[in-house]
PDB file of N, CA and C in Angstrom:
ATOM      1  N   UNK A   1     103.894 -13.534 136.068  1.00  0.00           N
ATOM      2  CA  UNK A   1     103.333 -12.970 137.288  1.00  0.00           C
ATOM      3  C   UNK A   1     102.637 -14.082 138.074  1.00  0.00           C
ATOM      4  N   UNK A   2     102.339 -14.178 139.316  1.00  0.00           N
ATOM      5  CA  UNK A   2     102.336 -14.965 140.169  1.00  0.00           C
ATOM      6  C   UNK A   2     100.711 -14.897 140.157  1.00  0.00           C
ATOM      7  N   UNK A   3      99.975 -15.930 140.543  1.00  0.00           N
ATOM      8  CA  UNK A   3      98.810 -15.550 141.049  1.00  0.00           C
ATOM      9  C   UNK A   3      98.287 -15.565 142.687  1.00  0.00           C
ATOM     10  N   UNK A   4      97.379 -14.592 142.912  1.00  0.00           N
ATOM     11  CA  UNK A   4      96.826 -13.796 144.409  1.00  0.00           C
ATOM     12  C   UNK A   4      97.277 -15.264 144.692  1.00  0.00           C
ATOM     13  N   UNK A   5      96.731 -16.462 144.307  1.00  0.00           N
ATOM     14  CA  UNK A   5      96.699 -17.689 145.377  1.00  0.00           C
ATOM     15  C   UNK A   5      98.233 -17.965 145.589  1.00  0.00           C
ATOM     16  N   UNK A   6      98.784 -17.903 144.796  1.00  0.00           N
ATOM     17  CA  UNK A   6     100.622 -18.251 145.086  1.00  0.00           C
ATOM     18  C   UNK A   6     100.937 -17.802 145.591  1.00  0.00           C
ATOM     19  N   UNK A   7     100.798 -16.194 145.585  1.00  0.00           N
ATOM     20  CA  UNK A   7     100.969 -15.202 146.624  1.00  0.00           C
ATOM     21  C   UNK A   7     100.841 -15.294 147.745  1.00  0.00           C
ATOM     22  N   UNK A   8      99.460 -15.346 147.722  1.00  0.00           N
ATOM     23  CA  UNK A   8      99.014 -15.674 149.533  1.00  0.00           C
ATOM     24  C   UNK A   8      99.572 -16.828 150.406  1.00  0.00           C
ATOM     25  N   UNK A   9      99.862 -17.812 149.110  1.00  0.00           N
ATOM     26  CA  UNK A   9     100.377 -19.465 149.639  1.00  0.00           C
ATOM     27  C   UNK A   9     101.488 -19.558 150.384  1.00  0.00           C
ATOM     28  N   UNK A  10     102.410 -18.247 149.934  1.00  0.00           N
ATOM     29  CA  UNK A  10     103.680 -17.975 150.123  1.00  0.00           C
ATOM     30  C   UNK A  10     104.513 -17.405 151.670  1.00  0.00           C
ATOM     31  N   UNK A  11     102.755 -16.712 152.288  1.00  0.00           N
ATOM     32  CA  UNK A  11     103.148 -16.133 153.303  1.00  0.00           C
ATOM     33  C   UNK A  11     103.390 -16.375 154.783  1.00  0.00           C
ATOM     34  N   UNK A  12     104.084 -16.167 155.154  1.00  0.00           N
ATOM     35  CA  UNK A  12     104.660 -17.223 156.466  1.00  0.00           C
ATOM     36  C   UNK A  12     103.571 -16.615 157.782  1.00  0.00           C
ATOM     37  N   UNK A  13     103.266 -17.893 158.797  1.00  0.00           N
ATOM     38  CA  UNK A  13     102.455 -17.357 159.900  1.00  0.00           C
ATOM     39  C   UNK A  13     103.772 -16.442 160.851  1.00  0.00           C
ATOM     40  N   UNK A  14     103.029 -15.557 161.260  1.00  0.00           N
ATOM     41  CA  UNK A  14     104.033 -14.667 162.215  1.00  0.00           C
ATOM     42  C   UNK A  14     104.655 -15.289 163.480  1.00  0.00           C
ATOM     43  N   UNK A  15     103.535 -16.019 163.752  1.00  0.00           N
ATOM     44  CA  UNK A  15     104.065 -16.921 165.329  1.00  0.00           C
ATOM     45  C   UNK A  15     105.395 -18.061 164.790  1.00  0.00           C
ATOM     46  N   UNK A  16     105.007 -18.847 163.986  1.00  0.00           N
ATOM     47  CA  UNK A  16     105.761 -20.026 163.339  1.00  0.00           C
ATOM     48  C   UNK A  16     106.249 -20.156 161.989  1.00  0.00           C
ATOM     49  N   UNK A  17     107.566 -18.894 161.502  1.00  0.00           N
ATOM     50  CA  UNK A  17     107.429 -18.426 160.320  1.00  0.00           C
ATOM     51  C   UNK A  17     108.220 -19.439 159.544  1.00  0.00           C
ATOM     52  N   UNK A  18     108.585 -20.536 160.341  1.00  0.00           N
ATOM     53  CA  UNK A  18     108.879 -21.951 158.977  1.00  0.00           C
ATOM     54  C   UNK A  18     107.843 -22.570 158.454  1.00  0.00           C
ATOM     55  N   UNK A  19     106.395 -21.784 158.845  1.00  0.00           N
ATOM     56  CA  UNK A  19     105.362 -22.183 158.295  1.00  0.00           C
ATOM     57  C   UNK A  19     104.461 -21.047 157.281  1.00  0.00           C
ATOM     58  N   UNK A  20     104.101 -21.894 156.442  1.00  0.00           N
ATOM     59  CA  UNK A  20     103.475 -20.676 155.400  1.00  0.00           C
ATOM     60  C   UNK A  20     101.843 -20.816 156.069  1.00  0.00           C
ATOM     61  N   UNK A  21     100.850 -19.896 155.555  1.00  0.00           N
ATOM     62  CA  UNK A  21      99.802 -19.905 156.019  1.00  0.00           C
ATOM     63  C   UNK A  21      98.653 -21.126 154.881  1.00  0.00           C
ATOM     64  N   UNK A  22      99.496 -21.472 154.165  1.00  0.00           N
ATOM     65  CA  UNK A  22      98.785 -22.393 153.318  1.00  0.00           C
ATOM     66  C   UNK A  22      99.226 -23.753 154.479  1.00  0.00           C
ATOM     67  N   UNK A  23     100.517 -23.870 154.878  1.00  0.00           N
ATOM     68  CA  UNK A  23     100.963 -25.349 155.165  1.00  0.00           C
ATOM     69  C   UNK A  23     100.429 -25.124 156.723  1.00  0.00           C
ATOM     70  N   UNK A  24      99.935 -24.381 157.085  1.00  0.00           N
ATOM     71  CA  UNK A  24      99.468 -24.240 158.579  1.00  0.00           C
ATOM     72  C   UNK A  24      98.029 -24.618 158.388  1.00  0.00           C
ATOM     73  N   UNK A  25      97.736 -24.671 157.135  1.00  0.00           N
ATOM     74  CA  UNK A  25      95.862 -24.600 157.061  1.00  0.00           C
ATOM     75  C   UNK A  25      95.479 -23.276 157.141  1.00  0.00           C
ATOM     76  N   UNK A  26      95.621 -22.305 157.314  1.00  0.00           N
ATOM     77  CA  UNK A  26      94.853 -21.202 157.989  1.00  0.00           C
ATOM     78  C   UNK A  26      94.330 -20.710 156.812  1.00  0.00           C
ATOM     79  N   UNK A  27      94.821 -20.568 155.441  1.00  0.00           N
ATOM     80  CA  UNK A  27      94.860 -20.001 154.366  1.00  0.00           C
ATOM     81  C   UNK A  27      93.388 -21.242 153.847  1.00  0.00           C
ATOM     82  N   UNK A  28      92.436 -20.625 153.934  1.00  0.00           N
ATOM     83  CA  UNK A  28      90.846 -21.287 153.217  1.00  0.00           C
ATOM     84  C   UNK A  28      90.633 -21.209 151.389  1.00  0.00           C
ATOM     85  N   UNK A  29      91.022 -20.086 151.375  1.00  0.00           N
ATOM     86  CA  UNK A  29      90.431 -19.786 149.723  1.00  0.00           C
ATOM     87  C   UNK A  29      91.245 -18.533 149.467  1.00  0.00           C
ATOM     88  N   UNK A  30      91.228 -18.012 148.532  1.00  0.00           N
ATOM     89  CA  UNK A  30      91.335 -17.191 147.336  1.00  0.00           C
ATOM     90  C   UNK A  30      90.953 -16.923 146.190  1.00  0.00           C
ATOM     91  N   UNK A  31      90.108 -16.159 146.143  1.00  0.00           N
ATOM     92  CA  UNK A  31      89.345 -15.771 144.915  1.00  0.00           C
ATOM     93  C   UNK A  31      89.739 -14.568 144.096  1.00  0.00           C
ATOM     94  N   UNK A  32      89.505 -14.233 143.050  1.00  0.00           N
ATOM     95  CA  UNK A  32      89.855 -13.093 142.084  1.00  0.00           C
ATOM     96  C   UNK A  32      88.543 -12.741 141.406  1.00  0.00           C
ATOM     97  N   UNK A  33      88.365 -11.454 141.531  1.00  0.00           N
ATOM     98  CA  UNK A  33      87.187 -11.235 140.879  1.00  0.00           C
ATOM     99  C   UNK A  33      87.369  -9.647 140.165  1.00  0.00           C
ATOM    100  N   UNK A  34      86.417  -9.177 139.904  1.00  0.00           N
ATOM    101  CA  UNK A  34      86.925  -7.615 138.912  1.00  0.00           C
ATOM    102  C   UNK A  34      86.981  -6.719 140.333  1.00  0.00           C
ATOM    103  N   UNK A  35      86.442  -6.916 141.044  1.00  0.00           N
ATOM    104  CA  UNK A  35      86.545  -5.881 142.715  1.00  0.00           C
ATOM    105  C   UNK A  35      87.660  -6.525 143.377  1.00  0.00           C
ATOM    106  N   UNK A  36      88.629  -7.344 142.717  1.00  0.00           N
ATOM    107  CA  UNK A  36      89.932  -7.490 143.813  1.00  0.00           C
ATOM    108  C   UNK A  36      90.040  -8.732 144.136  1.00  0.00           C
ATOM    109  N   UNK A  37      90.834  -9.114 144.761  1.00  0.00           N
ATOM    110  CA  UNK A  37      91.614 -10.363 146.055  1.00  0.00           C
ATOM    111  C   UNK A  37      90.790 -10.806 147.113  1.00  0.00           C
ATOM    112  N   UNK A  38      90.027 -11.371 147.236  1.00  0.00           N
ATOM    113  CA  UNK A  38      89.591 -12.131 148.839  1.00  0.00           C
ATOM    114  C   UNK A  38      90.310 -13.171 148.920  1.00  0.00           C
ATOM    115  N   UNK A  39      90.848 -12.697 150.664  1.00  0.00           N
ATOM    116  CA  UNK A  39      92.029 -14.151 150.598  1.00  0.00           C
ATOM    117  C   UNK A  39      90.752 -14.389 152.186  1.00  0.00           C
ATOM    118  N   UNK A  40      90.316 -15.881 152.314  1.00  0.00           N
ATOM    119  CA  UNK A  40      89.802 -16.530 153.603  1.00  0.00           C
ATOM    120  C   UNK A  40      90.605 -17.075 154.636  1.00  0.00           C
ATOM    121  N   UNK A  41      90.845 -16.741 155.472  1.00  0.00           N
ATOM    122  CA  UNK A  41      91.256 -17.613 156.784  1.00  0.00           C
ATOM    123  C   UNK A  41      90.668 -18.051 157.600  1.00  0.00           C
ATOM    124  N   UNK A  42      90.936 -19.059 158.296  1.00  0.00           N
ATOM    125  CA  UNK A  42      90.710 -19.260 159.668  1.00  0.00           C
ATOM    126  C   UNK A  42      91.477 -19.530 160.526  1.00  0.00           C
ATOM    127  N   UNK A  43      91.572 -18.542 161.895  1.00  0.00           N
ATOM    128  CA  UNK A  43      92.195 -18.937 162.912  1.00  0.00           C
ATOM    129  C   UNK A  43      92.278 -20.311 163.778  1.00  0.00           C
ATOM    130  N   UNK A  44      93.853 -20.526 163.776  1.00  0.00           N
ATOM    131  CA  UNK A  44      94.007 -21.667 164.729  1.00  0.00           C
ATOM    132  C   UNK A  44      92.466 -22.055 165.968  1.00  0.00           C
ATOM    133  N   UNK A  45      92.210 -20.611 166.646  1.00  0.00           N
ATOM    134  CA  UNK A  45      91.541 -20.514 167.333  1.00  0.00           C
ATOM    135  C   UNK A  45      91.026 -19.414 167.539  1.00  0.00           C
ATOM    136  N   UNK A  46      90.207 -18.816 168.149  1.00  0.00           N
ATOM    137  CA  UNK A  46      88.661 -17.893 167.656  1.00  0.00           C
ATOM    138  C   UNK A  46      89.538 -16.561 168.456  1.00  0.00           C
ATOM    139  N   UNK A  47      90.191 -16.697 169.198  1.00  0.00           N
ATOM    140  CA  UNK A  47      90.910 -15.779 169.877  1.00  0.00           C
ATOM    141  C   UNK A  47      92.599 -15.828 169.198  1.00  0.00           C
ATOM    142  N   UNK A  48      92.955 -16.029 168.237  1.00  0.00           N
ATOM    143  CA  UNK A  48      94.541 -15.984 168.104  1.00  0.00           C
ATOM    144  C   UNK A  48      94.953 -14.561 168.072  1.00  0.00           C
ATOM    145  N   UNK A  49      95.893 -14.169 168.383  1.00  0.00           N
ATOM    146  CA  UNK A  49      96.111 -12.730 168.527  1.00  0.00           C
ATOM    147  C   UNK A  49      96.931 -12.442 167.280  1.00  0.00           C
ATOM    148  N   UNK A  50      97.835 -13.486 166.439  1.00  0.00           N
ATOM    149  CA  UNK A  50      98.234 -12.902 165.537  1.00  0.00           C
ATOM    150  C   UNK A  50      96.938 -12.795 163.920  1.00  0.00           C
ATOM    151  N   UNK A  51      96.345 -12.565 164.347  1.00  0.00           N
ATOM    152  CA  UNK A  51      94.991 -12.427 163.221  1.00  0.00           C
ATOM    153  C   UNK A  51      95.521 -11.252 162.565  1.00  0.00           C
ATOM    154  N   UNK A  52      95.476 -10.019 163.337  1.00  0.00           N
ATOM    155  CA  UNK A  52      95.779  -8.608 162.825  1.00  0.00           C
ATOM    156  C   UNK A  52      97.066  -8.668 161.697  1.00  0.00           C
ATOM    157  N   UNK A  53      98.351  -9.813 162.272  1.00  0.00           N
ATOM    158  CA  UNK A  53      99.408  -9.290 161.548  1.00  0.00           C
ATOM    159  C   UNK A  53      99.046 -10.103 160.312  1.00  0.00           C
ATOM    160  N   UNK A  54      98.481 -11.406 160.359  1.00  0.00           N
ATOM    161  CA  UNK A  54      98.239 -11.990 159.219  1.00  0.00           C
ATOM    162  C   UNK A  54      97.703 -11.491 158.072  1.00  0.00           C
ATOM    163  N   UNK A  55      96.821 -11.158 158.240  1.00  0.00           N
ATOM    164  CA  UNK A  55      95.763  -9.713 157.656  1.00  0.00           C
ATOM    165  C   UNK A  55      96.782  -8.864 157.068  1.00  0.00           C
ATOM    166  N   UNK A  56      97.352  -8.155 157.631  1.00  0.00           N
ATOM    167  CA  UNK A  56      98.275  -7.090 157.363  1.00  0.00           C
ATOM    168  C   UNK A  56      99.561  -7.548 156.321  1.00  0.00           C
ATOM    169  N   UNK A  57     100.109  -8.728 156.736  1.00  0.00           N
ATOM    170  CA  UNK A  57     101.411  -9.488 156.235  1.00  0.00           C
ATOM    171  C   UNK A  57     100.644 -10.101 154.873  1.00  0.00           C
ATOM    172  N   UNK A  58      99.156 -10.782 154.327  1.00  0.00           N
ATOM    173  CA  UNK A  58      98.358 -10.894 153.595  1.00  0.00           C
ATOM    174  C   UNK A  58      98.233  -9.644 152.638  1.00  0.00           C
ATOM    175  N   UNK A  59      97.580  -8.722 152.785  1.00  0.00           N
ATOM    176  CA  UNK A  59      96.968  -7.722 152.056  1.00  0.00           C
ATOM    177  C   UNK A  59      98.642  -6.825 151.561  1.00  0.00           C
ATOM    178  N   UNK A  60      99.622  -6.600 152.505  1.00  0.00           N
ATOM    179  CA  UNK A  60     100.757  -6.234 151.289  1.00  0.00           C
ATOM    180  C   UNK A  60     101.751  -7.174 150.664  1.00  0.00           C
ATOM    181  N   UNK A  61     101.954  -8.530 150.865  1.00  0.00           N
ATOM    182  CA  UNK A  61     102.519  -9.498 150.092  1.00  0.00           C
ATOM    183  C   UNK A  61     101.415  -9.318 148.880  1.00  0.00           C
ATOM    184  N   UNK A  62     100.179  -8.965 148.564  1.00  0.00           N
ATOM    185  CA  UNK A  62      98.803  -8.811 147.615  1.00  0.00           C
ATOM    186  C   UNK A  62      99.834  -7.843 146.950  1.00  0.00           C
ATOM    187  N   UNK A  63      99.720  -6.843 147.739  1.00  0.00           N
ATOM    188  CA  UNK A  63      99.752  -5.229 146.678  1.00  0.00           C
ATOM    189  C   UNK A  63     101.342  -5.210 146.474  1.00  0.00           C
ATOM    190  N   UNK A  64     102.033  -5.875 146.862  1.00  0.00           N
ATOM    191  CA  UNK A  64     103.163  -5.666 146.299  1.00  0.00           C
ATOM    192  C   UNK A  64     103.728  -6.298 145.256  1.00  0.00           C
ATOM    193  N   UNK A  65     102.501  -7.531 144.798  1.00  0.00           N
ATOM    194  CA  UNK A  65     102.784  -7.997 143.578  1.00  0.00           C
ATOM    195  C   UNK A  65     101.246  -7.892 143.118  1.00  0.00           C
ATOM    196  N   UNK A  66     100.924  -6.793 143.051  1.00  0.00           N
ATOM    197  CA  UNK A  66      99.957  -6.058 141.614  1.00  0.00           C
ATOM    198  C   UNK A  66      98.662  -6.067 142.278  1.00  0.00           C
ATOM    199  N   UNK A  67      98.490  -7.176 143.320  1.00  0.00           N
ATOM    200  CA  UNK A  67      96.690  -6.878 143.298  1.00  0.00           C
ATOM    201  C   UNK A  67      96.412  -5.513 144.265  1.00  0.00           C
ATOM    202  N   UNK A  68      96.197  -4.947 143.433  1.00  0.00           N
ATOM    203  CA  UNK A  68      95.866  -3.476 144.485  1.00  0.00           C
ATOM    204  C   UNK A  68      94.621  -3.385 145.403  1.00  0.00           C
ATOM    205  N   UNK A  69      93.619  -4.387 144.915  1.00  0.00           N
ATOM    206  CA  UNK A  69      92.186  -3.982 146.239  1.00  0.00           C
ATOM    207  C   UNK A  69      92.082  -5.436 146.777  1.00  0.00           C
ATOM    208  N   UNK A  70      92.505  -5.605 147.481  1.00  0.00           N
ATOM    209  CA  UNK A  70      92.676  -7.171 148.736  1.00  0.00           C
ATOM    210  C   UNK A  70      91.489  -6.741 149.818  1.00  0.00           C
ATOM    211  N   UNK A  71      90.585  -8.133 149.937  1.00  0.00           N
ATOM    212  CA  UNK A  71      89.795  -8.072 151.210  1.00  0.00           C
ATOM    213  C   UNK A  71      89.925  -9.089 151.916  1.00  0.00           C
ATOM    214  N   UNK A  72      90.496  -9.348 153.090  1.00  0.00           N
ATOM    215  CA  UNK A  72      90.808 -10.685 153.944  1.00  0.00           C
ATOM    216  C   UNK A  72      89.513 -10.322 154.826  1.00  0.00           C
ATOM    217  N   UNK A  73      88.862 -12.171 154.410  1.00  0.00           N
ATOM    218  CA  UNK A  73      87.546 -12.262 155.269  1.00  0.00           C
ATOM    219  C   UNK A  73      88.039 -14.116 156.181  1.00  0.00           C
ATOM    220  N   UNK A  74      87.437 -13.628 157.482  1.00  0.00           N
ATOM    221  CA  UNK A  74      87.939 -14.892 158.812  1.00  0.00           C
ATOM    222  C   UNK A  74      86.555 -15.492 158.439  1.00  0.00           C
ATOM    223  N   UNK A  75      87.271 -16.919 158.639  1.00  0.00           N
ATOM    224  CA  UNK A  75      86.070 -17.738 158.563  1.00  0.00           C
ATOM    225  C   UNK A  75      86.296 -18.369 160.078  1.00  0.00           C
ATOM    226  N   UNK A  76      85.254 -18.964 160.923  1.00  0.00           N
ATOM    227  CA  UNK A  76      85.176 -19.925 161.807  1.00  0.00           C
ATOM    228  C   UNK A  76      84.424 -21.160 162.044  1.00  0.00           C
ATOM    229  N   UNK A  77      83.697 -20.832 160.449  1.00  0.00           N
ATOM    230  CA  UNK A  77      83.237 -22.298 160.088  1.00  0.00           C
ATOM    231  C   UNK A  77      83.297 -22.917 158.911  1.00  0.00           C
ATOM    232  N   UNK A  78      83.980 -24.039 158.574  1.00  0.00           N
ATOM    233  CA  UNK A  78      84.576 -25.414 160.260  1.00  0.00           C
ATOM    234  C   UNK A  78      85.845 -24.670 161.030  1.00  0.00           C
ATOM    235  N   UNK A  79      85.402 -24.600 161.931  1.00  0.00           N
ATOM    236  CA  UNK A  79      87.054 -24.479 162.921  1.00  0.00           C
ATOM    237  C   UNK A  79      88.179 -24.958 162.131  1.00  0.00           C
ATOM    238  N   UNK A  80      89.527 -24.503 162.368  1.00  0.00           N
ATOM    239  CA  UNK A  80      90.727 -25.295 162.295  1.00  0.00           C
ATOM    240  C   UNK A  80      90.792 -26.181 163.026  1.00  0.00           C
ATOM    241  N   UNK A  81      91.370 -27.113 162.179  1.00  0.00           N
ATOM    242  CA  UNK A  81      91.967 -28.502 163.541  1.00  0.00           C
ATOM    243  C   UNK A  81      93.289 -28.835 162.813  1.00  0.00           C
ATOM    244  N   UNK A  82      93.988 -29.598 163.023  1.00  0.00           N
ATOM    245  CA  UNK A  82      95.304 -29.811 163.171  1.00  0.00           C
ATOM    246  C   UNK A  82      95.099 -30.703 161.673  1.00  0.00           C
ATOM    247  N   UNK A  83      94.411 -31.484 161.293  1.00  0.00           N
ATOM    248  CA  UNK A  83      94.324 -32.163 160.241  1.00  0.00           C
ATOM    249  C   UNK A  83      94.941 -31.267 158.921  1.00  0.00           C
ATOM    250  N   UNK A  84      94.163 -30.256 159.059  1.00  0.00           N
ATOM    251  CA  UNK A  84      94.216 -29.475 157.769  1.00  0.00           C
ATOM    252  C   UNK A  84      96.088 -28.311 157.469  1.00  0.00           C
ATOM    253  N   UNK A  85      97.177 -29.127 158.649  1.00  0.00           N
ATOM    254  CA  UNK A  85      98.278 -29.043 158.562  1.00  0.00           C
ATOM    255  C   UNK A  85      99.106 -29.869 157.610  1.00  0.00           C
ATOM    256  N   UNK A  86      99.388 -29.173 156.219  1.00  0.00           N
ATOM    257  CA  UNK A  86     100.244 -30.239 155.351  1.00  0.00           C
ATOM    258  C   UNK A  86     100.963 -30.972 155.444  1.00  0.00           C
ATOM    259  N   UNK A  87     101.236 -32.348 155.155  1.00  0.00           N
ATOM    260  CA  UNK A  87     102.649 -32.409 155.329  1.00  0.00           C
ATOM    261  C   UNK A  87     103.995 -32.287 155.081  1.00  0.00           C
ATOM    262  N   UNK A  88     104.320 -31.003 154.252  1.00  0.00           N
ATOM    263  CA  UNK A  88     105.369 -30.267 153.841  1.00  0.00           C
ATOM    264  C   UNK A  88     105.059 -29.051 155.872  1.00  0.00           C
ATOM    265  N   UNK A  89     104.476 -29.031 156.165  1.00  0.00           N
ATOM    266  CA  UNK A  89     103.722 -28.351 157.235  1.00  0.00           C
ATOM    267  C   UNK A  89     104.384 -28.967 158.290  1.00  0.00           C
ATOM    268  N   UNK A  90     103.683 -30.388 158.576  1.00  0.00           N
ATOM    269  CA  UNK A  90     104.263 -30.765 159.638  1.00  0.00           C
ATOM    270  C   UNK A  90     105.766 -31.523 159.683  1.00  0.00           C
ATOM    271  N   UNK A  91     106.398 -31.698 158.372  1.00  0.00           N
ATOM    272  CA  UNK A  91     108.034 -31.825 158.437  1.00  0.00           C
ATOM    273  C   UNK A  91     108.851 -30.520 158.438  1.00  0.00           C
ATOM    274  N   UNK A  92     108.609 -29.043 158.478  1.00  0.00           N
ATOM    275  CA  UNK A  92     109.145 -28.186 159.313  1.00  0.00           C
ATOM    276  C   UNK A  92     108.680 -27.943 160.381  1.00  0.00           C
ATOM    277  N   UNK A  93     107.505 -28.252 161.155  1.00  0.00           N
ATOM    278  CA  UNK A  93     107.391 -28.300 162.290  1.00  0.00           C
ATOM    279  C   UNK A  93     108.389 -29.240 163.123  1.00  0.00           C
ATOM    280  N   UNK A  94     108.336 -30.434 162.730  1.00  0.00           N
ATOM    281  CA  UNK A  94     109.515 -31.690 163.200  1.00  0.00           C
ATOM    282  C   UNK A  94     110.760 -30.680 163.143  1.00  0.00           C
ATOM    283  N   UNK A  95     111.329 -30.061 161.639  1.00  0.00           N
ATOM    284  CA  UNK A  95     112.473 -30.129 161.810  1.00  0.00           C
ATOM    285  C   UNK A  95     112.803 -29.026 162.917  1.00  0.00           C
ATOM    286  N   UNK A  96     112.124 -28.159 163.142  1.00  0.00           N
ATOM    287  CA  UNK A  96     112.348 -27.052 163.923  1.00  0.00           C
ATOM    288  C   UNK A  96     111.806 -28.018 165.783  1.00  0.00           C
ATOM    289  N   UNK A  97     112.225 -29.144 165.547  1.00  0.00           N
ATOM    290  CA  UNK A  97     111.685 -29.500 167.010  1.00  0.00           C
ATOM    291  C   UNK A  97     110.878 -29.545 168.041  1.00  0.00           C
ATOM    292  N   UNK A  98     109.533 -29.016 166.997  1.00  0.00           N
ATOM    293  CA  UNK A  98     108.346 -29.153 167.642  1.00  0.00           C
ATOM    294  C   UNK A  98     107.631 -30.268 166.941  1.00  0.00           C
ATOM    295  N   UNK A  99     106.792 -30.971 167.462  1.00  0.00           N
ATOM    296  CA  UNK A  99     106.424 -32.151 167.573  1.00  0.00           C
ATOM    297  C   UNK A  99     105.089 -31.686 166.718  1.00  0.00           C
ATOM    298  N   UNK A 100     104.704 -32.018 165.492  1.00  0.00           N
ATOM    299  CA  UNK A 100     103.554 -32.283 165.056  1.00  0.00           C
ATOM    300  C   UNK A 100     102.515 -32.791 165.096  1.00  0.00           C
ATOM    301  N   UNK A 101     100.903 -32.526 165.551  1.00  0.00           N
ATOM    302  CA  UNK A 101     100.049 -33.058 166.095  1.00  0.00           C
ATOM    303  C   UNK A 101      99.279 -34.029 165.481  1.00  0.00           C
ATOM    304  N   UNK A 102      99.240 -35.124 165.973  1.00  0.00           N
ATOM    305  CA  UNK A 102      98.404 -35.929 165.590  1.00  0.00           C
ATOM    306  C   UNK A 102      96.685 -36.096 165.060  1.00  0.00           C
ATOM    307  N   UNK A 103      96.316 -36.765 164.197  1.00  0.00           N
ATOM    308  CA  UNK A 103      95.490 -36.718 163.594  1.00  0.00           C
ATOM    309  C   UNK A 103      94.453 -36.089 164.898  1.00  0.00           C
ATOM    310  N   UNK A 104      93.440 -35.594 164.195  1.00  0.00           N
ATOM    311  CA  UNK A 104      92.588 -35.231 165.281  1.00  0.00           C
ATOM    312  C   UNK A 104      91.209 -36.366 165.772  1.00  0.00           C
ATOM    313  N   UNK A 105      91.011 -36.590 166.757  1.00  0.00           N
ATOM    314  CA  UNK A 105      89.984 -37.568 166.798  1.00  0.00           C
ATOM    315  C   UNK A 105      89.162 -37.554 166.248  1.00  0.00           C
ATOM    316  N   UNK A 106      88.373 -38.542 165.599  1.00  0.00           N
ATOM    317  CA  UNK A 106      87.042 -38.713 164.359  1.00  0.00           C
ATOM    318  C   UNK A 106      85.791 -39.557 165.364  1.00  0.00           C
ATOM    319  N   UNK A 107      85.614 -39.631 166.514  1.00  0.00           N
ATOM    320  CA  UNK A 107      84.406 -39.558 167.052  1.00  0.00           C
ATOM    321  C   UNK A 107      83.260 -39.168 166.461  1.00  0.00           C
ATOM    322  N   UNK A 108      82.377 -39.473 166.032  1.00  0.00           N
ATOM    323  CA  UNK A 108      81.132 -39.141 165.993  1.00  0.00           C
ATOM    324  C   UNK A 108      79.945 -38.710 166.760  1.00  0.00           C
ATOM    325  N   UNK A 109      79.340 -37.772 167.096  1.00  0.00           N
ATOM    326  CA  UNK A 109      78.101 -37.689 167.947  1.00  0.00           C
ATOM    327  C   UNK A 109      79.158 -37.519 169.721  1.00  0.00           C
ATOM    328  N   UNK A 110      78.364 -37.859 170.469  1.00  0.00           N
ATOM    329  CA  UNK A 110      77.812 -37.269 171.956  1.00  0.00           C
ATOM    330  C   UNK A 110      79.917 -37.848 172.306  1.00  0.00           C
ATOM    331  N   UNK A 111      80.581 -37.334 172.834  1.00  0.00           N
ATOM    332  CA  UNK A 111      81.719 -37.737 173.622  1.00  0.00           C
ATOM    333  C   UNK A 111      81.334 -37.920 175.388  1.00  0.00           C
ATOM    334  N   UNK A 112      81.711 -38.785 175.909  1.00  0.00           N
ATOM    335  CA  UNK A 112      81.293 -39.153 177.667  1.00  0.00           C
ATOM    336  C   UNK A 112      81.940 -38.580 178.492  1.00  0.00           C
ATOM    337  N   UNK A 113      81.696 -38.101 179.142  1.00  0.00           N
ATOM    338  CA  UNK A 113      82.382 -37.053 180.147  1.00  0.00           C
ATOM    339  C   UNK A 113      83.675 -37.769 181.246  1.00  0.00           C
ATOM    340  N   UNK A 114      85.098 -37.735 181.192  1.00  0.00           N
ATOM    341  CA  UNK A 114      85.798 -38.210 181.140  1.00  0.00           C
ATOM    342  C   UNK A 114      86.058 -37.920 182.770  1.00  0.00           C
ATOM    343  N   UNK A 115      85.986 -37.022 183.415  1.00  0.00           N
ATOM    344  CA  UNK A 115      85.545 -36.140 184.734  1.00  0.00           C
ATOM    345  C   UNK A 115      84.494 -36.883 185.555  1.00  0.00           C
ATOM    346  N   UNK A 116      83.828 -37.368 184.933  1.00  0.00           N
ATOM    347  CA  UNK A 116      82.592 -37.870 185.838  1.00  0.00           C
ATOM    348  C   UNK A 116      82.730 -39.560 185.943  1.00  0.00           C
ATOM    349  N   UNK A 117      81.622 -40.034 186.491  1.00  0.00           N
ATOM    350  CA  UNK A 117      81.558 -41.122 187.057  1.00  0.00           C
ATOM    351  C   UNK A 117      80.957 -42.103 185.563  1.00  0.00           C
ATOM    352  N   UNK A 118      81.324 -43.163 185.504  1.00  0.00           N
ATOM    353  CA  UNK A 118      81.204 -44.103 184.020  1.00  0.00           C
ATOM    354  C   UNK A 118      79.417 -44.017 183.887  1.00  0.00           C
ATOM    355  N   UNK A 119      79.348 -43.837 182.796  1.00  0.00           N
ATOM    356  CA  UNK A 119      77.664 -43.366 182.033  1.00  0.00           C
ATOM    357  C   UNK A 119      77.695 -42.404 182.320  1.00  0.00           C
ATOM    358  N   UNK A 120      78.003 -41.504 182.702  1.00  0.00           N
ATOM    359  CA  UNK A 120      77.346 -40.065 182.803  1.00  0.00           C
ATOM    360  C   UNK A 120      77.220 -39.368 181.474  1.00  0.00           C
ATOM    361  N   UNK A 121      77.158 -38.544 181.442  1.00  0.00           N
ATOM    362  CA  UNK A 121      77.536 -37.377 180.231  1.00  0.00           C
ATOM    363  C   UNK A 121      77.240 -36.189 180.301  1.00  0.00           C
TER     364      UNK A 121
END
């Protein structure tokens, strides 16, 4: 038998389904405890609209291999960023002809306002 985490690892995002929700990042944790399945996500972004199906496509890929009480809890902290895209992740992104995003910038502290006039911020 598989475990909740393989399970969950397994399940494809609805928008980009050559992607699993583990190789997208979105997939945070999985825990098992005597009250059930918590599987964690976080959305691409704080507004993604496929949240609902994920949730939904999550909790019965769960119960259809045994865990009967699943609770999917959203996390938004740390945000997603593109980093946390595998790279088994971003070589079906390539192969499907979308261009995989580059590392995300590692700036530290205050960024300068790129809009405005030099020193500003």
């Amino acid at each position: 038998m598989a475990t909740a985490r393989e399970v969950a690892a397994a399940v494809t995002d609805p928008e980009l389904p050559m992607l699993t929700l583990a190789d997208l990042g979105v997939l945070r944790d999985v825990t098992e405890g005597d009250d059930g399945v918590t599987v964690t996500i976080t959305p691409t972004y704080s507004g993604c609209p496929a949240m609902a199906t994920m949730r939904d496509d999550l909790t019965a890929a769960l119960q259809r291999n045994g865990f009967p009480h699943v609770r999917i809890a959203v996390s938004l902290e740390p945000a997603w960023t593109t980093d946390w895209i595998s790279e088994k992740g971003r070589a079906a992104l390539e192969e499907h002809g979308i261009s995989a995003p580059g590392p995300a910038p590692g700036v530290p502290g205050q960024l300068p306002c790129r809009c405005c006039q030099p020193g500003v911020r």
